[in-house]
Protein backbone atom coordinates (compact mmCIF):
# COMPACT_ATOMS: atom_id res chain seq x y z
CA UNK A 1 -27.05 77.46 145.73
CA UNK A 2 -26.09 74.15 146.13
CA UNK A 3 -27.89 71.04 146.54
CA UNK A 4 -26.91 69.46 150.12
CA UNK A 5 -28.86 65.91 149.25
CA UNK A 6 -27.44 65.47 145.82
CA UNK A 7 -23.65 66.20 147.21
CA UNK A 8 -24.54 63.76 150.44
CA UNK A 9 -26.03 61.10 148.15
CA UNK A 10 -22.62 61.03 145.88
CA UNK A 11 -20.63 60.89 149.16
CA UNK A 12 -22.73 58.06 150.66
CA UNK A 13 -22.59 56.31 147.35
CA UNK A 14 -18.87 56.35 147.24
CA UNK A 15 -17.51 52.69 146.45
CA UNK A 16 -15.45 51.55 149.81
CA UNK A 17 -12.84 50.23 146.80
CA UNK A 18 -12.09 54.04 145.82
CA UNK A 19 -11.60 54.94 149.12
CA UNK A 20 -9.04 51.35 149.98
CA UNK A 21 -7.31 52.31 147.17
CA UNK A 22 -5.61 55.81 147.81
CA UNK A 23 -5.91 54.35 151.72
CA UNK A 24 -3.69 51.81 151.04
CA UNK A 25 -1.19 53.36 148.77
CA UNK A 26 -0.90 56.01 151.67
CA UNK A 27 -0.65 53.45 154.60
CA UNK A 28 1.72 51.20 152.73
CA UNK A 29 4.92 53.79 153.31
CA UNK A 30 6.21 53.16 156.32
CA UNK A 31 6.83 56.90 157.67
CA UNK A 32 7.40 55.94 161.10
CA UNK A 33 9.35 58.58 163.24
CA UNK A 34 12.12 58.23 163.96
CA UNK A 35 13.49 57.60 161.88
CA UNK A 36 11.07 59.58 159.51
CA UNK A 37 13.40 58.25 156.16
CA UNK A 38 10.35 57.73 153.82
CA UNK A 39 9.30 61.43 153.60
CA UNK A 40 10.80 61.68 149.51
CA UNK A 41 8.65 57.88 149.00
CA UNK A 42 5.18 59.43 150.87
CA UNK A 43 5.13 62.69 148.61
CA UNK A 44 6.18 61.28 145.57
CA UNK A 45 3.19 58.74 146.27
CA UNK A 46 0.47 61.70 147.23
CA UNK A 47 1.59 64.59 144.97
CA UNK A 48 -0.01 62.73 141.46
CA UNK A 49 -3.61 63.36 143.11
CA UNK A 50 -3.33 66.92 143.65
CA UNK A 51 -1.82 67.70 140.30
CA UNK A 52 -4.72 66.13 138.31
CA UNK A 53 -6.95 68.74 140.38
CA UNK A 54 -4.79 71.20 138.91
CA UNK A 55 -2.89 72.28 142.46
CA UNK A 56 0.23 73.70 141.37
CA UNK A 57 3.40 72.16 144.16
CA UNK A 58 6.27 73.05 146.15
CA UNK A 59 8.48 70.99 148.12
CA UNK A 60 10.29 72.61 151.41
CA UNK A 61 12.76 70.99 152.65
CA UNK A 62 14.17 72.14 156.27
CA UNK A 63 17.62 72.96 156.84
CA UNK A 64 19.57 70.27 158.62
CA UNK A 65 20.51 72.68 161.46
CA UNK A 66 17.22 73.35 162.52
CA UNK A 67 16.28 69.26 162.32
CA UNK A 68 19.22 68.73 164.89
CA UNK A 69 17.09 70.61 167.67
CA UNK A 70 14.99 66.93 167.66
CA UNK A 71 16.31 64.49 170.48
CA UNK A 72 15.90 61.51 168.32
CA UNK A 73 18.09 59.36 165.53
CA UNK A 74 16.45 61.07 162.48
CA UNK A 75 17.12 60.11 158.94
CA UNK A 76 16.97 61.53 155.65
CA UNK A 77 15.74 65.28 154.18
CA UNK A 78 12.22 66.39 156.06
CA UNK A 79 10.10 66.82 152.94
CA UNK A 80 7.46 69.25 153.43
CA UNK A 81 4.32 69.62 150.42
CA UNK A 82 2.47 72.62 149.67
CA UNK A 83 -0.32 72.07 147.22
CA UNK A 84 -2.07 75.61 146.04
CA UNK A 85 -5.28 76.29 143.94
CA UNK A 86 -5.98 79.58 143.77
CA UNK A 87 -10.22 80.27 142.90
CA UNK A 88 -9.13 84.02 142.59
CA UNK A 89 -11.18 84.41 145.66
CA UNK A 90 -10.75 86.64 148.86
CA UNK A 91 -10.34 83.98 151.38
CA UNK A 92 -7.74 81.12 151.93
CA UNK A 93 -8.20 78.03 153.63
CA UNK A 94 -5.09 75.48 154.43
CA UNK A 95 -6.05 72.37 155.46
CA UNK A 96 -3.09 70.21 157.48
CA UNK A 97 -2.03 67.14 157.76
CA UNK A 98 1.35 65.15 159.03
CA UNK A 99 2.59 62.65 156.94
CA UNK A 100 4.43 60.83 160.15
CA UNK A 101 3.42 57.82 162.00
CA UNK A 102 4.62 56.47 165.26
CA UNK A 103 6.19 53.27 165.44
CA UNK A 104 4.36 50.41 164.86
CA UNK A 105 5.14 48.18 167.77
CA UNK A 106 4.67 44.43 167.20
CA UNK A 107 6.71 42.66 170.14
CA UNK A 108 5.05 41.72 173.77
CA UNK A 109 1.50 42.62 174.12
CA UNK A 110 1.77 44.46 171.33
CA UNK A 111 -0.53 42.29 168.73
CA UNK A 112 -1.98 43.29 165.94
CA UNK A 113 -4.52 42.03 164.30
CA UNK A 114 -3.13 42.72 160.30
CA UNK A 115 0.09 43.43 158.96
CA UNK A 116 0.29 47.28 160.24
CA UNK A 117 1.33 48.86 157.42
CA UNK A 118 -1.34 47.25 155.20
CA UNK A 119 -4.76 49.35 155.12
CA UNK A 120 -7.12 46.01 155.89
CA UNK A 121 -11.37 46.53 155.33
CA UNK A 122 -13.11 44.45 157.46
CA UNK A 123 -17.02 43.96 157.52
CA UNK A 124 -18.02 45.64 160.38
CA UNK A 125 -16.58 49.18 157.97
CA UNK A 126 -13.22 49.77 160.51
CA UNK A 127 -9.74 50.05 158.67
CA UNK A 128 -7.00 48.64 160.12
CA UNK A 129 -3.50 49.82 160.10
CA UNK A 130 -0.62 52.47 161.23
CA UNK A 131 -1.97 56.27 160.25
CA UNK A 132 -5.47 55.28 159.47
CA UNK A 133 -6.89 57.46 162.30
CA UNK A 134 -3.99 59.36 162.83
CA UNK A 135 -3.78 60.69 160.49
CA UNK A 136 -3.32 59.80 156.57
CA UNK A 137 -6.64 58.69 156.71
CA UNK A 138 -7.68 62.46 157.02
CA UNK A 139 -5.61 62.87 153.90
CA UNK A 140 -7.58 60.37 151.92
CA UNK A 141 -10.61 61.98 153.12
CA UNK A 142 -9.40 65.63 151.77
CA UNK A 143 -8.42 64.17 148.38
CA UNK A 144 -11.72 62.44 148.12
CA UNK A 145 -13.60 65.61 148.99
CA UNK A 146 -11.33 67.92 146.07
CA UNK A 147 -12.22 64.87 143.62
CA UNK A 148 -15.89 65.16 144.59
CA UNK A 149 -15.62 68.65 144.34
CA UNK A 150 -14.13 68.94 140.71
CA UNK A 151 -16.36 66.01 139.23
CA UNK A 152 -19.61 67.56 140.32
CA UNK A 153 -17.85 71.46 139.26
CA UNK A 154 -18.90 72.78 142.91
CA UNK A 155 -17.07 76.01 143.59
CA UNK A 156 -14.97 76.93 146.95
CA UNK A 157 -15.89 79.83 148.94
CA UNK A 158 -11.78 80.04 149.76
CA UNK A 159 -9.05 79.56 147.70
CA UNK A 160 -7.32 76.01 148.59
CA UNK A 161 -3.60 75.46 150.57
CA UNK A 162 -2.74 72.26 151.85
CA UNK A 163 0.25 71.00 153.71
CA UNK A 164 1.45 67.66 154.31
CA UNK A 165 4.33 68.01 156.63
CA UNK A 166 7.03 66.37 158.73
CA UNK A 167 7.67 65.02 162.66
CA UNK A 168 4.87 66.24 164.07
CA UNK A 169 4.89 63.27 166.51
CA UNK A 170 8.25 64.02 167.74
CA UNK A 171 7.78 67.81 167.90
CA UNK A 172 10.26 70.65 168.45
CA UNK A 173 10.86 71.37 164.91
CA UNK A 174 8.06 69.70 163.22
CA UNK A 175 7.62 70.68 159.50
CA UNK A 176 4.67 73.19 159.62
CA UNK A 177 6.75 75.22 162.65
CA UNK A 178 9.30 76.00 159.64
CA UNK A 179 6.05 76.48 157.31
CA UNK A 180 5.02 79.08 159.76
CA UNK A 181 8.21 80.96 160.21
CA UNK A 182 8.72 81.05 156.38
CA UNK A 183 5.24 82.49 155.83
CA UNK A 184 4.12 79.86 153.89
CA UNK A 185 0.18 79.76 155.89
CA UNK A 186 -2.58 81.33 154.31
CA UNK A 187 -5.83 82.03 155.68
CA UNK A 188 -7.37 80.07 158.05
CA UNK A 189 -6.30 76.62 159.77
CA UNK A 190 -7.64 73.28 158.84
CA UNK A 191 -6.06 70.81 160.73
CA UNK A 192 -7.66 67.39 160.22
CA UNK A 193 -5.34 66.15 163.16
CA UNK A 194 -8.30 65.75 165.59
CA UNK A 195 -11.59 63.78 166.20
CA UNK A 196 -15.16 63.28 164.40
CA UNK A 197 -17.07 63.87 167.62
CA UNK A 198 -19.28 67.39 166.70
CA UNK A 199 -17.10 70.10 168.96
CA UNK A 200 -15.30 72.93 168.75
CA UNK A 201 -11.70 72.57 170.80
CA UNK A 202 -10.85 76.34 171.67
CA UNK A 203 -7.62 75.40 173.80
CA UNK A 204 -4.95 72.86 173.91
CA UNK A 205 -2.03 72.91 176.46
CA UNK A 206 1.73 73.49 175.34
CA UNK A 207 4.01 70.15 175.81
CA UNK A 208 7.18 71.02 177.77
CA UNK A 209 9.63 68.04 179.16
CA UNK A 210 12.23 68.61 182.38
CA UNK A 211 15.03 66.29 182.20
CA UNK A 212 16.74 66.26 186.02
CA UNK A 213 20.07 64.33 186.43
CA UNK A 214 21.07 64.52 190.20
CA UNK A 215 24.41 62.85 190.64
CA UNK A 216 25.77 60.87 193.38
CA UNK A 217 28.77 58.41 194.15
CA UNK A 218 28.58 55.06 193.77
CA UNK A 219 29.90 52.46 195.93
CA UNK A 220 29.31 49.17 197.95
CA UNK A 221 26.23 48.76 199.56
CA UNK A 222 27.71 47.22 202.94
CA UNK A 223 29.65 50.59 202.72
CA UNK A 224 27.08 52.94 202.22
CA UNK A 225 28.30 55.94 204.10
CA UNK A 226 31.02 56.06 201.43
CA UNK A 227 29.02 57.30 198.95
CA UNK A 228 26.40 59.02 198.02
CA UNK A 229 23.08 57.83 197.14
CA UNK A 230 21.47 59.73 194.20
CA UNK A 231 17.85 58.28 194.76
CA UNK A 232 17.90 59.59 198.80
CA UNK A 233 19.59 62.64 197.62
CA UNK A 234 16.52 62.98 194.76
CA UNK A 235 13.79 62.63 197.55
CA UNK A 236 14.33 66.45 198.81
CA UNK A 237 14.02 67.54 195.12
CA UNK A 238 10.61 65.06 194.53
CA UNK A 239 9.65 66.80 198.01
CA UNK A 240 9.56 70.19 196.36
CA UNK A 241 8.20 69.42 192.85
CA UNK A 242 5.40 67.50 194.43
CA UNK A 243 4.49 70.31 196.60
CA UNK A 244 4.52 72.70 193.15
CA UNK A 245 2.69 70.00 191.54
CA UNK A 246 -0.36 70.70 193.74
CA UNK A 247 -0.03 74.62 193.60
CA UNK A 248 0.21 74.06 189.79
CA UNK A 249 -2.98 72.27 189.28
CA UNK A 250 -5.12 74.48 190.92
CA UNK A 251 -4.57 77.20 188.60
CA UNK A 252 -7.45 77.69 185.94
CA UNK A 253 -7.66 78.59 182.50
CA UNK A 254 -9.74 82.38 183.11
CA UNK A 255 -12.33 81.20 179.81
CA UNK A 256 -11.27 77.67 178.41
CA UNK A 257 -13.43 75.37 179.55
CA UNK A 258 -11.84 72.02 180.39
CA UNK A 259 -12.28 68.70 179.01
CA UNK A 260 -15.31 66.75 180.11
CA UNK A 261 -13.58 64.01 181.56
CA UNK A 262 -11.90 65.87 184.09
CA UNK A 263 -14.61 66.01 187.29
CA UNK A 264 -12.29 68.34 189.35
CA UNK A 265 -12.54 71.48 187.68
CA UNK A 266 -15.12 73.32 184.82
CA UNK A 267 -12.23 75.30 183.65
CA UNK A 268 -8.85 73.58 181.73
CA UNK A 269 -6.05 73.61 184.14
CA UNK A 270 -2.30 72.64 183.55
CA UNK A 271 -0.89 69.07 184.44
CA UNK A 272 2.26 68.54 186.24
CA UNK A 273 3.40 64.49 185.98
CA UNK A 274 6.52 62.95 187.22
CA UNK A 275 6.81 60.37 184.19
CA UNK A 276 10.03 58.81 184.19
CA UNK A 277 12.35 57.79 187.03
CA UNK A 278 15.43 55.36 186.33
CA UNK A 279 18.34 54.94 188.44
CA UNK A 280 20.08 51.84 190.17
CA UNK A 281 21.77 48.53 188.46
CA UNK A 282 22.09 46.08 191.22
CA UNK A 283 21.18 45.45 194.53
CA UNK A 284 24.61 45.38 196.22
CA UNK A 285 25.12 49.17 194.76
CA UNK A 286 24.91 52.33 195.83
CA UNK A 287 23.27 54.58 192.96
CA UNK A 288 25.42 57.61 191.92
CA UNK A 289 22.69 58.26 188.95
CA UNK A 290 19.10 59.21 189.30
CA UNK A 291 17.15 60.38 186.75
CA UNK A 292 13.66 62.35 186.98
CA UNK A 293 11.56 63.76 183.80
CA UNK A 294 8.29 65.92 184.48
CA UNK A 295 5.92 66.51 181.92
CA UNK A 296 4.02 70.18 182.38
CA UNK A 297 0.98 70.54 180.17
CA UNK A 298 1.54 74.41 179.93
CA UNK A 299 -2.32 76.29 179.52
CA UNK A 300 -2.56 79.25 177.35
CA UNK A 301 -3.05 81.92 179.88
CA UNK A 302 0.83 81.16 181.56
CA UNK A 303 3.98 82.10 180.04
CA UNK A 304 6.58 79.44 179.33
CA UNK A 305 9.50 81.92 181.02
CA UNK A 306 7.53 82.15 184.33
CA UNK A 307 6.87 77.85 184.12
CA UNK A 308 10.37 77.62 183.43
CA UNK A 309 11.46 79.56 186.52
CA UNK A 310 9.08 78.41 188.82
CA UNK A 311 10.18 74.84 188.21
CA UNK A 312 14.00 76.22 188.69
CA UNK A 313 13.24 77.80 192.04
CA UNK A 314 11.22 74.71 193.20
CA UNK A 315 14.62 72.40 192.05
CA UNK A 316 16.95 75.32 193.77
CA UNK A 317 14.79 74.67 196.82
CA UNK A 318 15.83 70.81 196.97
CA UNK A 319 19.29 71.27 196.15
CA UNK A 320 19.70 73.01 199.43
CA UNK A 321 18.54 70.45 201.06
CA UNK A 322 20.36 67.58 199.60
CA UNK A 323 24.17 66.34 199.54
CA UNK A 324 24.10 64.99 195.70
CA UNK A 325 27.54 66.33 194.05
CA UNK A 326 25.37 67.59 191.35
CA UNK A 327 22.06 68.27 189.93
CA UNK A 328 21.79 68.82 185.86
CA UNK A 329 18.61 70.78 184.13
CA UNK A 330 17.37 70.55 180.23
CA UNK A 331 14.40 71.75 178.94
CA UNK A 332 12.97 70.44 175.95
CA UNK A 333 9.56 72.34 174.75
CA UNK A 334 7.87 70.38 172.38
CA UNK A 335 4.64 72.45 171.55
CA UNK A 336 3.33 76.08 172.94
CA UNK A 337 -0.23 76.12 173.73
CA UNK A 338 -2.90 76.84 171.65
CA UNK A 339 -5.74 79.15 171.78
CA UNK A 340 -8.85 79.44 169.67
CA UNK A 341 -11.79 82.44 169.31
CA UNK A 342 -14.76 80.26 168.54
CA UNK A 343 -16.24 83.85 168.12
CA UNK A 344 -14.77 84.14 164.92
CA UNK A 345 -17.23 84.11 161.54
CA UNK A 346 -15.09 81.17 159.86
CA UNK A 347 -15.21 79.04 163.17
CA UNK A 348 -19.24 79.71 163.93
CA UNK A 349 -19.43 78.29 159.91
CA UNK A 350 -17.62 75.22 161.19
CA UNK A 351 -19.83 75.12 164.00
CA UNK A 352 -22.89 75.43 161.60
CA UNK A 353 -21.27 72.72 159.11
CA UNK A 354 -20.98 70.33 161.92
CA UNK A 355 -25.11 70.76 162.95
CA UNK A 356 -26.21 70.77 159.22
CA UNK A 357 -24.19 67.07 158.49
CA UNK A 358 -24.59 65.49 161.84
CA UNK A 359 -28.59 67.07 162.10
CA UNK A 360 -27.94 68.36 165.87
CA UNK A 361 -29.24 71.71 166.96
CA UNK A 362 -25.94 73.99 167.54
CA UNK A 363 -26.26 74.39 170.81
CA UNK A 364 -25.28 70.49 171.23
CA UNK A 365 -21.83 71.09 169.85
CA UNK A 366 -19.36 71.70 172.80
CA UNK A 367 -17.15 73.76 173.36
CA UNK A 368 -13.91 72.28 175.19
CA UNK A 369 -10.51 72.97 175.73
CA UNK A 370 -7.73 69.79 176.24
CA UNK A 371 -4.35 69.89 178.40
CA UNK A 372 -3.30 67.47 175.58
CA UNK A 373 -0.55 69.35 172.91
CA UNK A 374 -0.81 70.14 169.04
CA UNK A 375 1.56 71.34 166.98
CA UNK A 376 -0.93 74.06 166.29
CA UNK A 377 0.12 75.59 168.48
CA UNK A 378 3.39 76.56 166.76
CA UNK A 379 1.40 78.62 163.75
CA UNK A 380 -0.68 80.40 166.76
CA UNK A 381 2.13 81.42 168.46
CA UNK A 382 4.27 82.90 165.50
CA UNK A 383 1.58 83.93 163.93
CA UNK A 384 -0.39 85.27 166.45
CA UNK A 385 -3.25 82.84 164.63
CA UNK A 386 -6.75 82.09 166.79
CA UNK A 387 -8.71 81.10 163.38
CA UNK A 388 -7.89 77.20 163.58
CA UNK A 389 -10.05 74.68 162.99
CA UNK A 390 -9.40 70.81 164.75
CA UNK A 391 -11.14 68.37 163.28
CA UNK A 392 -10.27 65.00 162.07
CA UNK A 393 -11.92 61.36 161.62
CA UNK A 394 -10.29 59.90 165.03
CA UNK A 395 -12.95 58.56 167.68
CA UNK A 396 -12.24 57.85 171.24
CA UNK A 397 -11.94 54.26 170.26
CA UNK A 398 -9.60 54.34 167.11
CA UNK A 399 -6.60 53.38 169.20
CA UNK A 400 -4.24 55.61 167.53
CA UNK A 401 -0.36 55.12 168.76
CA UNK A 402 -1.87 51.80 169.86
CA UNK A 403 -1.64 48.12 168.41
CA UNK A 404 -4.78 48.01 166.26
CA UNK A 405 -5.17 51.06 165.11
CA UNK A 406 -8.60 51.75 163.13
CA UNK A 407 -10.58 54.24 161.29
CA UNK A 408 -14.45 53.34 160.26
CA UNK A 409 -16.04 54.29 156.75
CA UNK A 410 -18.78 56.21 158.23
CA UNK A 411 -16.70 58.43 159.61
CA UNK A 412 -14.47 58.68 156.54
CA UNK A 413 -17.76 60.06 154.92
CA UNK A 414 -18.83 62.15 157.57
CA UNK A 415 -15.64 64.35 157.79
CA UNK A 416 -16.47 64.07 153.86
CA UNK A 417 -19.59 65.70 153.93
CA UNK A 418 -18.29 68.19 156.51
CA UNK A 419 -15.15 69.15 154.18
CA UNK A 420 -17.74 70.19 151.32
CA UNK A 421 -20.26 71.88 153.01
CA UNK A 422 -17.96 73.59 154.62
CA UNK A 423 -15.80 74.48 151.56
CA UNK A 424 -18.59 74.86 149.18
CA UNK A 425 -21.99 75.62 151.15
CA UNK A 426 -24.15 78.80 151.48
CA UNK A 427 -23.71 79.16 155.02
């Protein structure tokens, strides 16, 4: 049996200089997507660690054709790790984590405080910098936790997988969708790409993006009724997606319950936003152009087909109604759902790990579903997977995709302590 207080006292002894300094090598590489062209640099720089813990490696790199599927000016191979250590046990755990960033935006009211790609301690115990939060900084915690792990000679209950993968902030093709097709996954999923707050998410909502191009003709203004005016001819279309949009979010998810935030419902229900709008270039104008994009957060209990076509017969239904020359469709689905058994023995041990580090009764650790998208969601769909695990060292407050982004050291040793108990302890 191992001792909890002994393994607790060597995380909270850990020197904050052991932890900068695989932080900052990580944070360092700029691996901003797109154009995602540091992927060889950031696994070159990680790979060292795992091979002194004696993980043996693999590098998959995905084929070009599938990479063209993403909308955005990409760059260079998509480098995907897989680090294995097999205890010759039963069980496999793969623990996940995205070596991507987004942008790191610096003009406007975008200020940050330090140089963004330079992990910066300050006293207060927050980290500063691009990925800290989201999510090398998870990374650095997992390495940590396998160098804790071999220095005091604990022993896994699971034999060890972990992937560090490619574009999962673009989506559509991100690296562990290709690791999941290939049947590279083992065992349960460990995906770090989530928050320290003790709960159990059992549902996330699948990402899906309508592009609408209604075209017009252009002309003089002071001659208007010799064209045609794509934004008047868009309102009949708006008219009908509006009136879906209400029908749409009073559907329910039948058992997921929904995120806390939301007042109008207990259960998680789908999201229908009109996001982007653009059309027009000068007053004196008439617009031939107008374009719409909707964003549907897509629960687990519909079907992407009958989204699809509902949205099609809502778009039919304003075409008929308005004189534009032409209306254009794409769909672009950037993540299915996800959903989660929190029945399962391996998630009621996370459940239990979470109590036993942050000393809450179980019953205190929610259960909540999110209309917001994972790339999760990918392995549970082709793999017909409900055995992951979201966790991650991200707080409400980290501002992650934001200027400023942070992680703290407590919670750096928290997920810590939650990695080995959970990998090690005699649940």
């Amino acid at each position: 049996m191992i001792n909890l207080k002994k393994i607790f006292k060597d995380v909270d002894n850990l020197q904050e200089e052991r932890i900068m300094e695989i932080m900052k090598k990580l944070i360092k590489i700029d691996t901003s997507v797109p154009p995602g062209n540091t992927y060889r640099k950031y696994v070159d720089t990680i790979s060292p660690y795992f091979i002194e813990l004696g993980f043996t490696l693999e590098e998959i790199i995905i084929p070009e054709k599938l990479i063209q599927q993403i909308p955005y000016p990409l760059e260079g191979p998509r480098i995907n790790l897989i680090a294995t250590k097999d205890y010759n046990l039963e069980k496999w755990l793969t623990f996940y984590g995205h070596m991507d960033v987004v942008p790191a935006l610096t003009e406007g009211q975008s200020k940050w405080r330090f140089p963004p790609f330079e992990a910066t301690l300050v006293k207060s115990g927050k980290i500063y910098g691009r990925g800290t939060a989201d999510m090398k900084g998870d990374m650095v915690c997992l390495i940590l936790a396998l160098q804790i792990i071999d220095k005091l000679n604990l022993k896994p209950k699971f034999n060890i997988q972990v992937l560090n993968c490619t574009d999962e902030e673009v989506g559509v093709y991100p690296g562990i969708r290709y690791l999941a097709e290939q049947g590279y996954i083992k065992g349960t999923m460990f995906c770090m790409d989530g928050v320290i707050t003790p709960l159990i998410p059992v549902g996330t909502g699948g990402d899906l993006n309508v592009l609408i191009e209604i075209i017009g003709k252009s002309c003089h203004s002071g001659y208007n009724f010799l064209g045609i005016n794509a934004i008047e001819e868009a309102l009949p279309i708006l008219n009908e997606l509006m009136a879906l949009k209400k029908k749409v979010e009073k559907r329910r998810s039948a058992d997921i319950p929904g995120d806390p935030r939301d007042k109008i419902g207990e259960k998680l229900r789908p999201m229908f936003s009109l996001v982007i709008i653009e059309s027009g270039k000068k007053e004196n104008i008439i617009p031939g152009y107008c374009k719409l994009i909707i964003n549907r957060r897509i629960i687990p209990d519909e079907k992407f087909e009958d989204v699809k076509q509902e949205i099609l017969k809502s778009i039919n239904k304003g075409k008929e109604k308005s004189k534009a020359l032409d209306v254009k469709l794409s769909f672009r689905y950037d993540n299915p759902p996800l959903k989660v058994n929190h029945n399962l023995p391996i998630i009621k041990r996370w459940k239990k790990t979470m109590a036993i580090v942050n000393n809450i009764f179980e019953d205190k650790i929610q259960i909540i579903g999110t209309s917001a998208s994972t790339d999760m969601g990918f392995v549970a769909e082709i793999l017909n997977k409900e055995d992951v695990i979201l966790t991650g060292i991200e707080s409400p407050t980290s501002k992650a995709h934001a200027e400023n982004e942070f992680t703290r050291i407590r919670d750096i040793k928290t997920l810590l302590k939650e990695i080995l108990v959970f990998l090690c302890g005699d649940l």
